[in-house]
PDB file of N, CA and C in Angstrom:
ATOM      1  N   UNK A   1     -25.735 257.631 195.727  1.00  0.00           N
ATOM      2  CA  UNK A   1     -25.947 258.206 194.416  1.00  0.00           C
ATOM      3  C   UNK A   1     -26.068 259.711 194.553  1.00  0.00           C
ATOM      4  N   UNK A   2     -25.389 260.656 193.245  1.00  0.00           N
ATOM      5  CA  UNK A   2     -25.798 261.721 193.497  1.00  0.00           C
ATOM      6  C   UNK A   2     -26.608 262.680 192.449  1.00  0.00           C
ATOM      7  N   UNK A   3     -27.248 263.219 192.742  1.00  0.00           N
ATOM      8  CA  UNK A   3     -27.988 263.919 191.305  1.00  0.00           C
ATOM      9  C   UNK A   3     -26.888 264.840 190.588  1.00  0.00           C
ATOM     10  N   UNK A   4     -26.872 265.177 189.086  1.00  0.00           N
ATOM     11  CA  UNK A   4     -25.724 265.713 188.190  1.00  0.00           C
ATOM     12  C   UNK A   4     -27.123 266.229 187.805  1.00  0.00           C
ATOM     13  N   UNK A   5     -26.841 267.042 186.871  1.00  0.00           N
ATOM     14  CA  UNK A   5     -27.280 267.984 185.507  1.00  0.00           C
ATOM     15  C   UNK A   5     -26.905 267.790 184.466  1.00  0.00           C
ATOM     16  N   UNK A   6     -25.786 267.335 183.982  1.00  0.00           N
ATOM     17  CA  UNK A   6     -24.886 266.958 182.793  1.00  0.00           C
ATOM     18  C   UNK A   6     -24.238 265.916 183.180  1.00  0.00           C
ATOM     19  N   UNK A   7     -24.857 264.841 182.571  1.00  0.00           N
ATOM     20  CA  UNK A   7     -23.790 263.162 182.644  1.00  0.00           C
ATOM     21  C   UNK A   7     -22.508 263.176 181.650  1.00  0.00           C
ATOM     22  N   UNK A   8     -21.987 263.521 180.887  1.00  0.00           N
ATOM     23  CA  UNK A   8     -21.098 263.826 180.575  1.00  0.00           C
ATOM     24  C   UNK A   8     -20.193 264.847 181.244  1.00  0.00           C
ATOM     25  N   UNK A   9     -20.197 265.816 182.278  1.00  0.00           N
ATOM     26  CA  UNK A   9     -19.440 266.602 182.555  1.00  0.00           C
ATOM     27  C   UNK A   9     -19.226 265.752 184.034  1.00  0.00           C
ATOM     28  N   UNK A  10     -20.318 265.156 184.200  1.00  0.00           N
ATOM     29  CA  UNK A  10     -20.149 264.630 185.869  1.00  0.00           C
ATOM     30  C   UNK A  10     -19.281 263.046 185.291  1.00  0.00           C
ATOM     31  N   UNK A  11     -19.384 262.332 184.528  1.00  0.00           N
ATOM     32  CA  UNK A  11     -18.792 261.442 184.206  1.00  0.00           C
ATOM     33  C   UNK A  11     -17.057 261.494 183.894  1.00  0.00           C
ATOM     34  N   UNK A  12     -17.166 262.964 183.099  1.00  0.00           N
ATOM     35  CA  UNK A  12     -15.546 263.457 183.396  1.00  0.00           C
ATOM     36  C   UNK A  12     -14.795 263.949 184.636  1.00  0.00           C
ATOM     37  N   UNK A  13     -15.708 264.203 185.594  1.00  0.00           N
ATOM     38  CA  UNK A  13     -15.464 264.791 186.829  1.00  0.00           C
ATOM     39  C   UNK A  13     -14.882 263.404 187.748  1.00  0.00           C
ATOM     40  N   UNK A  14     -15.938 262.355 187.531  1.00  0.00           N
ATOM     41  CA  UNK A  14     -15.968 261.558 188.533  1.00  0.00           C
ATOM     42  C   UNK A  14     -15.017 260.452 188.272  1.00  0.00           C
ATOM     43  N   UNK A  15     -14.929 260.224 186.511  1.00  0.00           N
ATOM     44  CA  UNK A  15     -13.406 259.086 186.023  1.00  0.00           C
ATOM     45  C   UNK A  15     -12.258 259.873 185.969  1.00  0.00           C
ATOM     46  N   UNK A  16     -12.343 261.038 185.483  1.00  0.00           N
ATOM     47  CA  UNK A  16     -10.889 262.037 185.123  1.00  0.00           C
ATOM     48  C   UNK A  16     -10.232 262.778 186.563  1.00  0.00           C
ATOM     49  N   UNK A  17     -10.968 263.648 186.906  1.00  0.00           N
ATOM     50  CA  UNK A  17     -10.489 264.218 188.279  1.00  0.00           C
ATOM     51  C   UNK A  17     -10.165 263.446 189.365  1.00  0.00           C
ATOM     52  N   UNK A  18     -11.521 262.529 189.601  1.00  0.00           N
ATOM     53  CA  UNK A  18     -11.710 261.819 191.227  1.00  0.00           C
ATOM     54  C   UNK A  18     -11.143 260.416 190.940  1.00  0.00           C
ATOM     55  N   UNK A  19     -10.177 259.829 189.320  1.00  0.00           N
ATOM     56  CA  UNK A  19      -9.835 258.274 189.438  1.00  0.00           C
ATOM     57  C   UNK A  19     -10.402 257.529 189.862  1.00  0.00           C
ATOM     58  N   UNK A  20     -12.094 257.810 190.100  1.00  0.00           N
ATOM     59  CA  UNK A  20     -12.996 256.450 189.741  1.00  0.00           C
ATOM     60  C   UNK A  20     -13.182 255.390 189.210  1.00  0.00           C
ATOM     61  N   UNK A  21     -13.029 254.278 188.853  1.00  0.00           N
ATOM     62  CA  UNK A  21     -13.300 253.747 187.860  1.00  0.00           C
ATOM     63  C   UNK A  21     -14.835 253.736 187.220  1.00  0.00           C
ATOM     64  N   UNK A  22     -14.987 253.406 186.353  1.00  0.00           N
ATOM     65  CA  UNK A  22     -16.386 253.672 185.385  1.00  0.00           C
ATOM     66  C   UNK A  22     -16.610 251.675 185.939  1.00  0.00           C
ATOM     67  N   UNK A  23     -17.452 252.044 186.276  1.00  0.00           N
ATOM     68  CA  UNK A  23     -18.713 250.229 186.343  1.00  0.00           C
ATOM     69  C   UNK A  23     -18.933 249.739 185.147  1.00  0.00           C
ATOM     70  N   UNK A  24     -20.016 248.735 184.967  1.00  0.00           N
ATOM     71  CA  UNK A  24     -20.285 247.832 183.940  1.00  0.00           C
ATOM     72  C   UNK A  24     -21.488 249.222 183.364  1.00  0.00           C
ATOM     73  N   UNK A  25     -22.484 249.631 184.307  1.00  0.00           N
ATOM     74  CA  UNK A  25     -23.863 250.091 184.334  1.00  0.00           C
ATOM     75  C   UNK A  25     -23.471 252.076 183.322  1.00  0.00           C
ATOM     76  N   UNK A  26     -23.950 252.014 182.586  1.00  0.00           N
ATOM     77  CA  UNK A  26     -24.308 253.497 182.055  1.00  0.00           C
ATOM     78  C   UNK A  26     -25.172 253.715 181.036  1.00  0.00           C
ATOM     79  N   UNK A  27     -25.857 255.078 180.926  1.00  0.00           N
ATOM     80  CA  UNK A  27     -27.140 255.151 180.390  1.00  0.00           C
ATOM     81  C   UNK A  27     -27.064 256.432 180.087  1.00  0.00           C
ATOM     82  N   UNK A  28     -27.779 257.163 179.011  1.00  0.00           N
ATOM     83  CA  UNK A  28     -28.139 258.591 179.449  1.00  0.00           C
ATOM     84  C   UNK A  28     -28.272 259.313 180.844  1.00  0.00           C
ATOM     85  N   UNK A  29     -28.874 258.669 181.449  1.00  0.00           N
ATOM     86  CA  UNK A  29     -29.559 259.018 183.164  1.00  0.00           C
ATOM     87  C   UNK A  29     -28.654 258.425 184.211  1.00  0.00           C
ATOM     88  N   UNK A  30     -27.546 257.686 184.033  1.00  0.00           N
ATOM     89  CA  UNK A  30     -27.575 257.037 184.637  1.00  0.00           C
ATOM     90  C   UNK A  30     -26.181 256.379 184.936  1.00  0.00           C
ATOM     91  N   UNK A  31     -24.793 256.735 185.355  1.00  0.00           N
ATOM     92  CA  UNK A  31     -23.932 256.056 185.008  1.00  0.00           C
ATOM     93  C   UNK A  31     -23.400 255.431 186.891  1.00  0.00           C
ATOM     94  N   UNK A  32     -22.413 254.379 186.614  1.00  0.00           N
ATOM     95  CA  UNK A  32     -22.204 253.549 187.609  1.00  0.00           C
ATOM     96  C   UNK A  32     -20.967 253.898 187.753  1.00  0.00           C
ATOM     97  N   UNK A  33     -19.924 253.826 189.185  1.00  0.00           N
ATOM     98  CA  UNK A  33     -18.482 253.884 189.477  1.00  0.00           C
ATOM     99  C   UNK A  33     -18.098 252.795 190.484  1.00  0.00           C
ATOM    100  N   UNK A  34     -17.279 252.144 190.412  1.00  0.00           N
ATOM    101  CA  UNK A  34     -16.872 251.443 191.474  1.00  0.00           C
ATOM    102  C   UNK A  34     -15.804 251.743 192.279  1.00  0.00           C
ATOM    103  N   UNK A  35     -16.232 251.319 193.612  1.00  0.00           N
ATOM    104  CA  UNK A  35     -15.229 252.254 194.381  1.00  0.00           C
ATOM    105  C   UNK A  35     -15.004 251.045 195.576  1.00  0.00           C
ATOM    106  N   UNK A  36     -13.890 250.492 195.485  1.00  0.00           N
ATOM    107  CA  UNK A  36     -13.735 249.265 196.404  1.00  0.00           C
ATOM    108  C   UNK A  36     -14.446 247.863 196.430  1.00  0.00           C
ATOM    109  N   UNK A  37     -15.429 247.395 195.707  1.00  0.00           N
ATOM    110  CA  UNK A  37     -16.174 246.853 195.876  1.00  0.00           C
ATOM    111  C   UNK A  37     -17.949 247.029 196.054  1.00  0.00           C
ATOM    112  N   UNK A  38     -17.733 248.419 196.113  1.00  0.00           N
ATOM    113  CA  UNK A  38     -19.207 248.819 196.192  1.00  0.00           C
ATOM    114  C   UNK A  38     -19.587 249.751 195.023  1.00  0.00           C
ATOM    115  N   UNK A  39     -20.545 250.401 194.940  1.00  0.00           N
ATOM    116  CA  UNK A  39     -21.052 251.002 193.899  1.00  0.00           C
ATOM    117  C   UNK A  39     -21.175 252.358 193.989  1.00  0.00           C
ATOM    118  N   UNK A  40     -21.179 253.502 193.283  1.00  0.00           N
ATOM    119  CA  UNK A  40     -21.183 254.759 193.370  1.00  0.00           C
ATOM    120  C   UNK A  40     -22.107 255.420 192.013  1.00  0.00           C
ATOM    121  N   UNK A  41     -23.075 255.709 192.107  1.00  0.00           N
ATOM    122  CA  UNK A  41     -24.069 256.287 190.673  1.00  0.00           C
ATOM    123  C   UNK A  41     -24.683 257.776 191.075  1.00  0.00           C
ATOM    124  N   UNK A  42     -24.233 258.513 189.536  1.00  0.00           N
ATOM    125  CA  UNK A  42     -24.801 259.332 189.500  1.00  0.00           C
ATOM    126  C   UNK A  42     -25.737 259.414 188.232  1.00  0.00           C
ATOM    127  N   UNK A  43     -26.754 260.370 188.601  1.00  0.00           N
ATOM    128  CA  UNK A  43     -27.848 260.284 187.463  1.00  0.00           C
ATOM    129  C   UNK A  43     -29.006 262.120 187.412  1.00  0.00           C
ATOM    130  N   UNK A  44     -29.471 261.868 186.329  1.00  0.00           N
ATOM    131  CA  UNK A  44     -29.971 263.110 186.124  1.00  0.00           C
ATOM    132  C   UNK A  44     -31.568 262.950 186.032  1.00  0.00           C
ATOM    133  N   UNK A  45     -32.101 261.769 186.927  1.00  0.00           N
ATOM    134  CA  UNK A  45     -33.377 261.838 187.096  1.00  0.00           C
ATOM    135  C   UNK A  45     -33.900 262.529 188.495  1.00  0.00           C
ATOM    136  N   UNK A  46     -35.592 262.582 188.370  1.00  0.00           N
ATOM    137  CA  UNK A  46     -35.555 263.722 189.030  1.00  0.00           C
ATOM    138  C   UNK A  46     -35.645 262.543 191.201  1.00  0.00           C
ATOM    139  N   UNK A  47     -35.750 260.937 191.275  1.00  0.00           N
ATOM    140  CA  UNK A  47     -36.094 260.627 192.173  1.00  0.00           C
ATOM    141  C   UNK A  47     -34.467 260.978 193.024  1.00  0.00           C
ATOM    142  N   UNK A  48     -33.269 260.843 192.345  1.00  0.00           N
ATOM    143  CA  UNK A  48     -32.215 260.975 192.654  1.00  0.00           C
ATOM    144  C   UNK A  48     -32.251 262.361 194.137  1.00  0.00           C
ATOM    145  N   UNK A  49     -32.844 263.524 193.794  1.00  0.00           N
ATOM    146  CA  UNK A  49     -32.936 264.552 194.613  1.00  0.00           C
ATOM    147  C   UNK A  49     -32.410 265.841 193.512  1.00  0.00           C
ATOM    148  N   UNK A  50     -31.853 266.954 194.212  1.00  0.00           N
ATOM    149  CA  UNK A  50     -31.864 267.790 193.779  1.00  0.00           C
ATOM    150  C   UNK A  50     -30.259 268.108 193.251  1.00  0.00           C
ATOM    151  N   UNK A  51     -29.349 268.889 192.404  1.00  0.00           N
ATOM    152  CA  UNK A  51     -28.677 268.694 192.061  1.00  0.00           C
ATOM    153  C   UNK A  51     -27.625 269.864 192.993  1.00  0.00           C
ATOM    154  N   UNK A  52     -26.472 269.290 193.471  1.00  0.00           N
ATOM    155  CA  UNK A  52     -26.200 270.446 194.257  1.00  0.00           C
ATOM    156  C   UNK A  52     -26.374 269.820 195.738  1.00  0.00           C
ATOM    157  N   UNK A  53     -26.609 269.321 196.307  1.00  0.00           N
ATOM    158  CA  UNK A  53     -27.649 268.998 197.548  1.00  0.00           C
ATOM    159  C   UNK A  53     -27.052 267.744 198.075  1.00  0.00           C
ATOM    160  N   UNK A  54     -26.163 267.163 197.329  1.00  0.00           N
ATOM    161  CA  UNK A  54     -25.719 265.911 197.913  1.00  0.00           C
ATOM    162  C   UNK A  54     -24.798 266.066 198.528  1.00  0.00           C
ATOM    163  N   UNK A  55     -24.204 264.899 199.918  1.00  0.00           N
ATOM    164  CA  UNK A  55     -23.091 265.530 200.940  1.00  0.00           C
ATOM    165  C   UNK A  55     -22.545 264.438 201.531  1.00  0.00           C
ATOM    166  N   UNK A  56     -22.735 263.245 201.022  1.00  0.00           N
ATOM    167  CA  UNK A  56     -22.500 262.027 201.693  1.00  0.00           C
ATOM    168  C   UNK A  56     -21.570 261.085 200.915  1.00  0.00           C
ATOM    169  N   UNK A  57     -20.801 261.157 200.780  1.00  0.00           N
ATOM    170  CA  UNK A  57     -19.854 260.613 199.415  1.00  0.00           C
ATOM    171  C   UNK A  57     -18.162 261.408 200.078  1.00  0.00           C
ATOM    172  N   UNK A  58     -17.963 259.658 200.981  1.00  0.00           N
ATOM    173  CA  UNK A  58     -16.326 259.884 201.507  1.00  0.00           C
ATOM    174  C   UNK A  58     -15.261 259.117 201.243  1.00  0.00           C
ATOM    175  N   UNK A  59     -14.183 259.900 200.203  1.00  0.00           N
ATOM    176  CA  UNK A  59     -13.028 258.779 199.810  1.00  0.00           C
ATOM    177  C   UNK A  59     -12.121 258.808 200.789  1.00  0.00           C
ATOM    178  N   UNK A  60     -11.620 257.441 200.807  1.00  0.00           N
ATOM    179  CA  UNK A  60     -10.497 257.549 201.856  1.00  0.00           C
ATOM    180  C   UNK A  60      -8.990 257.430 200.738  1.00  0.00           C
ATOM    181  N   UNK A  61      -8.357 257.955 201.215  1.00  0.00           N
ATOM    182  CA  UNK A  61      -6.895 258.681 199.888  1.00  0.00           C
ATOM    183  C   UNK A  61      -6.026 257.876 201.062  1.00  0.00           C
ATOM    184  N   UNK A  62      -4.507 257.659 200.150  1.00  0.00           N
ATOM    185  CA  UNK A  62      -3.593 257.066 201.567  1.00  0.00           C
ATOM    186  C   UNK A  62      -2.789 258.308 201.483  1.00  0.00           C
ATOM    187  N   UNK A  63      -2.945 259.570 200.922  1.00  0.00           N
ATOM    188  CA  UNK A  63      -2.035 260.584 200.957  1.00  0.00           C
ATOM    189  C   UNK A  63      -2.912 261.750 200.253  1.00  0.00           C
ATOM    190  N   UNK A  64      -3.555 262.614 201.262  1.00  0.00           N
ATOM    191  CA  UNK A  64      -4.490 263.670 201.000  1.00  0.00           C
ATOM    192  C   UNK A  64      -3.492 265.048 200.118  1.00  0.00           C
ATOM    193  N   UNK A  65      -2.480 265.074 200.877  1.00  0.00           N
ATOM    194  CA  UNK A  65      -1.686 265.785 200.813  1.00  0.00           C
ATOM    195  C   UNK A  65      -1.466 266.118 198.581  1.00  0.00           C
ATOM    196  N   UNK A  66      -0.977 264.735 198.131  1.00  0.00           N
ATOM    197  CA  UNK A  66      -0.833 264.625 197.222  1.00  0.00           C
ATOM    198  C   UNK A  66      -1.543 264.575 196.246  1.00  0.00           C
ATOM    199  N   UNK A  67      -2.985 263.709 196.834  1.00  0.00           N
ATOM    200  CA  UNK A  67      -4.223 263.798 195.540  1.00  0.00           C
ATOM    201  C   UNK A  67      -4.910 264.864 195.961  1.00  0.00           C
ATOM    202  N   UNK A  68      -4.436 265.980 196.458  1.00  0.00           N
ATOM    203  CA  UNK A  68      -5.182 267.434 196.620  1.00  0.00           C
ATOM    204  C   UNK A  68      -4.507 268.152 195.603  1.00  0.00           C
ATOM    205  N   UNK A  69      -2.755 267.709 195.397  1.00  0.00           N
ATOM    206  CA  UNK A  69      -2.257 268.345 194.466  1.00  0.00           C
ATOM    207  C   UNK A  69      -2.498 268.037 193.208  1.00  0.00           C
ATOM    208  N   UNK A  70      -2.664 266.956 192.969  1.00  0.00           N
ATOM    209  CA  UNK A  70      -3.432 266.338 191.500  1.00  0.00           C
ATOM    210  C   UNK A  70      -5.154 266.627 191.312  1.00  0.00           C
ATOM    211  N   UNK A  71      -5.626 267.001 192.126  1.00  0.00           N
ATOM    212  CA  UNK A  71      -7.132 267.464 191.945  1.00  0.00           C
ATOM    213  C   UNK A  71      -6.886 269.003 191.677  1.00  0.00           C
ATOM    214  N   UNK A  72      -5.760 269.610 192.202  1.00  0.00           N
ATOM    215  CA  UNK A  72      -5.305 271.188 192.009  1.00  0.00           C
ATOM    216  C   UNK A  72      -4.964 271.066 189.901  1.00  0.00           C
ATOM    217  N   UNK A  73      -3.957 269.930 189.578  1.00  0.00           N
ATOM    218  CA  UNK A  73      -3.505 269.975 188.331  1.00  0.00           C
ATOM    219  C   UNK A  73      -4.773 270.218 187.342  1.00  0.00           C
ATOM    220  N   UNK A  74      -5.872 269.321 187.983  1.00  0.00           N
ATOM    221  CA  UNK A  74      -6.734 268.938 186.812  1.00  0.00           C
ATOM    222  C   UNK A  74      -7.966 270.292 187.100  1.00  0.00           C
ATOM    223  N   UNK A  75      -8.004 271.149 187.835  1.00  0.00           N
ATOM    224  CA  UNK A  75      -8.372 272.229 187.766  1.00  0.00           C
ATOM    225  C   UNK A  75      -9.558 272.041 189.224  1.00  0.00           C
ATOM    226  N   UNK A  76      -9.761 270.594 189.998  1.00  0.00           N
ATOM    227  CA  UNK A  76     -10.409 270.995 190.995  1.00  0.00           C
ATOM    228  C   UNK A  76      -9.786 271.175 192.156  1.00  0.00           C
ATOM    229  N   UNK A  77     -10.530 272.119 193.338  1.00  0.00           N
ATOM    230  CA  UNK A  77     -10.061 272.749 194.413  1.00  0.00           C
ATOM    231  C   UNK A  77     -10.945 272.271 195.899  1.00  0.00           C
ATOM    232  N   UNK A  78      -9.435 271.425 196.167  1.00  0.00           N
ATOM    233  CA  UNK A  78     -10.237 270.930 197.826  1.00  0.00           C
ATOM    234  C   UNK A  78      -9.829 271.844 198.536  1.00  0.00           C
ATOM    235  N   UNK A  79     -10.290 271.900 199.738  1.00  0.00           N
ATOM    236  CA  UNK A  79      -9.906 272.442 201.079  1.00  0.00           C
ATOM    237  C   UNK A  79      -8.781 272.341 201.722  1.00  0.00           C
ATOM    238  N   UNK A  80      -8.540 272.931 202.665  1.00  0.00           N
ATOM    239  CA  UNK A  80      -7.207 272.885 203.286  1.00  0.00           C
ATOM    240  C   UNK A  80      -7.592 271.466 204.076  1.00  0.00           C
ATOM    241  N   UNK A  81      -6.750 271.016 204.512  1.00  0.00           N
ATOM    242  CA  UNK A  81      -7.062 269.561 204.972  1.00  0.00           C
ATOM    243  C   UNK A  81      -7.488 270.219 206.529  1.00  0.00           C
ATOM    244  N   UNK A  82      -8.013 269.402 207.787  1.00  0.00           N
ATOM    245  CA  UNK A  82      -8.829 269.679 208.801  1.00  0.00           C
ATOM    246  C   UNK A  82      -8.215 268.267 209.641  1.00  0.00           C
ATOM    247  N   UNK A  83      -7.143 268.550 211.007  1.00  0.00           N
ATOM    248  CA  UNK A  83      -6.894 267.743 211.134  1.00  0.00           C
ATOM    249  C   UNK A  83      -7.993 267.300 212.115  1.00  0.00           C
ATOM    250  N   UNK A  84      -8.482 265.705 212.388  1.00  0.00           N
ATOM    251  CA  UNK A  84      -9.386 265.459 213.722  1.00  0.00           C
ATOM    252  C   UNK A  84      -8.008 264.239 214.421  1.00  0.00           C
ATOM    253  N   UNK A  85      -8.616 263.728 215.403  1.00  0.00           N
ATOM    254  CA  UNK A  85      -8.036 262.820 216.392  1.00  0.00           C
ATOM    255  C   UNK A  85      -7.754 262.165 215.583  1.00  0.00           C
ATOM    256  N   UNK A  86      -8.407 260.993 214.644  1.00  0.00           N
ATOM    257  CA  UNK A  86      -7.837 260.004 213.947  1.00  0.00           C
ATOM    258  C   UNK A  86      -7.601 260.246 212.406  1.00  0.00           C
ATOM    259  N   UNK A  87      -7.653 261.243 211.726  1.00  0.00           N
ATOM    260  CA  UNK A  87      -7.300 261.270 210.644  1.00  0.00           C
ATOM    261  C   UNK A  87      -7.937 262.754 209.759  1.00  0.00           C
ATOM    262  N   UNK A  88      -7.069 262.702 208.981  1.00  0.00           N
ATOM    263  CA  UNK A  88      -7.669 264.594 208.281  1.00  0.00           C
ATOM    264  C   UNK A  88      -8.915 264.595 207.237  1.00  0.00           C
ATOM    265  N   UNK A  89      -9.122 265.273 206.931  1.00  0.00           N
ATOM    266  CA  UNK A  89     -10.394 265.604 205.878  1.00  0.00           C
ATOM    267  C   UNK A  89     -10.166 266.545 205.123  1.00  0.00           C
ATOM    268  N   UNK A  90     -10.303 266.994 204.259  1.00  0.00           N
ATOM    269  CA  UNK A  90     -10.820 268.113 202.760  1.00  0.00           C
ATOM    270  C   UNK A  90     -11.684 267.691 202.331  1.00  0.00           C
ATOM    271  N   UNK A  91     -12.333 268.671 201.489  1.00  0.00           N
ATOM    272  CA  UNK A  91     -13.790 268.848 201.050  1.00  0.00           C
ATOM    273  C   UNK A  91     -14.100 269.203 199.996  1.00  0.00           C
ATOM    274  N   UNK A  92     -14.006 268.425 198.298  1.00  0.00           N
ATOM    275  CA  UNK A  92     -14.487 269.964 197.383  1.00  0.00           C
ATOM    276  C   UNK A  92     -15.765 269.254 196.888  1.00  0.00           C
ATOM    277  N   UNK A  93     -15.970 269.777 195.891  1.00  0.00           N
ATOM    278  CA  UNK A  93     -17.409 269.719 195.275  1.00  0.00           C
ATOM    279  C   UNK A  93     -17.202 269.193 193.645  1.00  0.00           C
ATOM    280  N   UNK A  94     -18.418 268.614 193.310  1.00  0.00           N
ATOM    281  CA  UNK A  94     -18.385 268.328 192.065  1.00  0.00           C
ATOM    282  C   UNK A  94     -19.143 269.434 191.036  1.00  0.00           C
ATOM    283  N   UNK A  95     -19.009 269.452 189.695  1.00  0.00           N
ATOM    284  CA  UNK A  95     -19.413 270.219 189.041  1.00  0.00           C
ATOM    285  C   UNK A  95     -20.976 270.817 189.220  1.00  0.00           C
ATOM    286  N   UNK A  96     -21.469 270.170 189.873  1.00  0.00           N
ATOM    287  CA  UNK A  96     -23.009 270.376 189.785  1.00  0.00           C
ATOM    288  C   UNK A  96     -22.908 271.030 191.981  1.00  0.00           C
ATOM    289  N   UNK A  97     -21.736 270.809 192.684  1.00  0.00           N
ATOM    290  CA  UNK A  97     -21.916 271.592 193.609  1.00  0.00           C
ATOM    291  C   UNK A  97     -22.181 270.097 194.894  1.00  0.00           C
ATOM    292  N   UNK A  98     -22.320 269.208 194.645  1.00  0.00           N
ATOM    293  CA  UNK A  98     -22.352 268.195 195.585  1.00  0.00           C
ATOM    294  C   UNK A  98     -21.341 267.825 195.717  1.00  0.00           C
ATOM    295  N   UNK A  99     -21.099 267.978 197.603  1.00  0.00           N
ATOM    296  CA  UNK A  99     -19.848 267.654 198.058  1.00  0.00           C
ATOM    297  C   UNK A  99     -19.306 266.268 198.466  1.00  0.00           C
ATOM    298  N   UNK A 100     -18.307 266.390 198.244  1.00  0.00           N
ATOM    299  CA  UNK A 100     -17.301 265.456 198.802  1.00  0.00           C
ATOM    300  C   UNK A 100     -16.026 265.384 199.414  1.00  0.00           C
ATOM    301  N   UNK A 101     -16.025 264.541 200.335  1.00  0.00           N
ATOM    302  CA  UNK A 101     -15.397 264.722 201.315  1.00  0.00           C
ATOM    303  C   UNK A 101     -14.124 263.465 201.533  1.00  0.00           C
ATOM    304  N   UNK A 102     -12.704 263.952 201.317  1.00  0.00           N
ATOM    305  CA  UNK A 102     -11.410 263.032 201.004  1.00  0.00           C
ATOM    306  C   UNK A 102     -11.025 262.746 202.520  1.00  0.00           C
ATOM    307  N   UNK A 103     -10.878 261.769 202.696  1.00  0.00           N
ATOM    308  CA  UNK A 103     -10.342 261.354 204.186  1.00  0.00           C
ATOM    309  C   UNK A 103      -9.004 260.629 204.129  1.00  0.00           C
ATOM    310  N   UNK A 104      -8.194 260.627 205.055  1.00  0.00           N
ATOM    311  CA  UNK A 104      -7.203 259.976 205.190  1.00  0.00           C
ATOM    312  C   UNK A 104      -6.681 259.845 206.379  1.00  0.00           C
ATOM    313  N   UNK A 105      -6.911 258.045 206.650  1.00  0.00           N
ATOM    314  CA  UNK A 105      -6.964 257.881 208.349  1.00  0.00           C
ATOM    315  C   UNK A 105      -5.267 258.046 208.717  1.00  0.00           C
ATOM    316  N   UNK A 106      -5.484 258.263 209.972  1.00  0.00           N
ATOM    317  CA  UNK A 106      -3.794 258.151 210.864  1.00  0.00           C
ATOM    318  C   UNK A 106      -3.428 257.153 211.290  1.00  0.00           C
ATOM    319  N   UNK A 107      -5.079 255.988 211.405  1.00  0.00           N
ATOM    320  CA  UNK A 107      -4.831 254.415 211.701  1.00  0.00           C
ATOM    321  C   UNK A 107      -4.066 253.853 210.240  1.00  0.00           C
ATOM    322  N   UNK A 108      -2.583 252.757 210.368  1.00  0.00           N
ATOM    323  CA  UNK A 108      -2.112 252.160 209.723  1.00  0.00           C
ATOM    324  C   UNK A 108      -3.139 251.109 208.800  1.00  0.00           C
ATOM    325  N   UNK A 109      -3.387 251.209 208.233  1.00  0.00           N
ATOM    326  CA  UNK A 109      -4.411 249.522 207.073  1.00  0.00           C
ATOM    327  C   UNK A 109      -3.945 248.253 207.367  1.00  0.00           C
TER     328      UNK A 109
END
């Protein structure tokens, strides 16, 4: 989960930009994303942490290359990709400044 400031701007960030899907779960405080089978929430209470501060939130893309260029269309800006041994990385941030980090392995699925 990550702390937001504005659930509406992080809710457009996280269905519009990042092709999240939106979950069953949303609230003022509180909205849900599903991401493979598991769960992804952001919220604007204060146990969440601080807003800005979050760093643990990694998609794996099958083509970084391309949804860097579609995160470029919709006005957000990842990183240059970073190649490692098994697969690359970029990095941008969400509206409130908590990062995230796009992966895309070199191992076949």
């Amino acid at each position: 989960m990550y702390p937001v400031t504005d659930m509406e701007r992080a809710i457009a960030f996280y269905r519009d930009v990042l092709e999240l899907p939106p979950g069953d779960l949303a609230s003022p405080v509180w909205v849900e994303f599903d991401i493979a089978g598991t769960t992804f929430g952001v919220g604007t209470f204060e146990q969440i942490g601080v807003p800005g501060s979050a760093q643990s939130l990694a998609l794996e893309v099958d083509d970084l290359a391309a949804f860097r260029a579609r995160l470029a269309e919709r006005g957000a800006d990842a990183s240059e990709p970073h190649e490692l041994t098994n697969c690359w990385i970029s990095v941008l941030r969400d509206p409130d400044g908590n990062q995230i980090w796009l992966h895309q392995s070199k191992v076949p699925a």
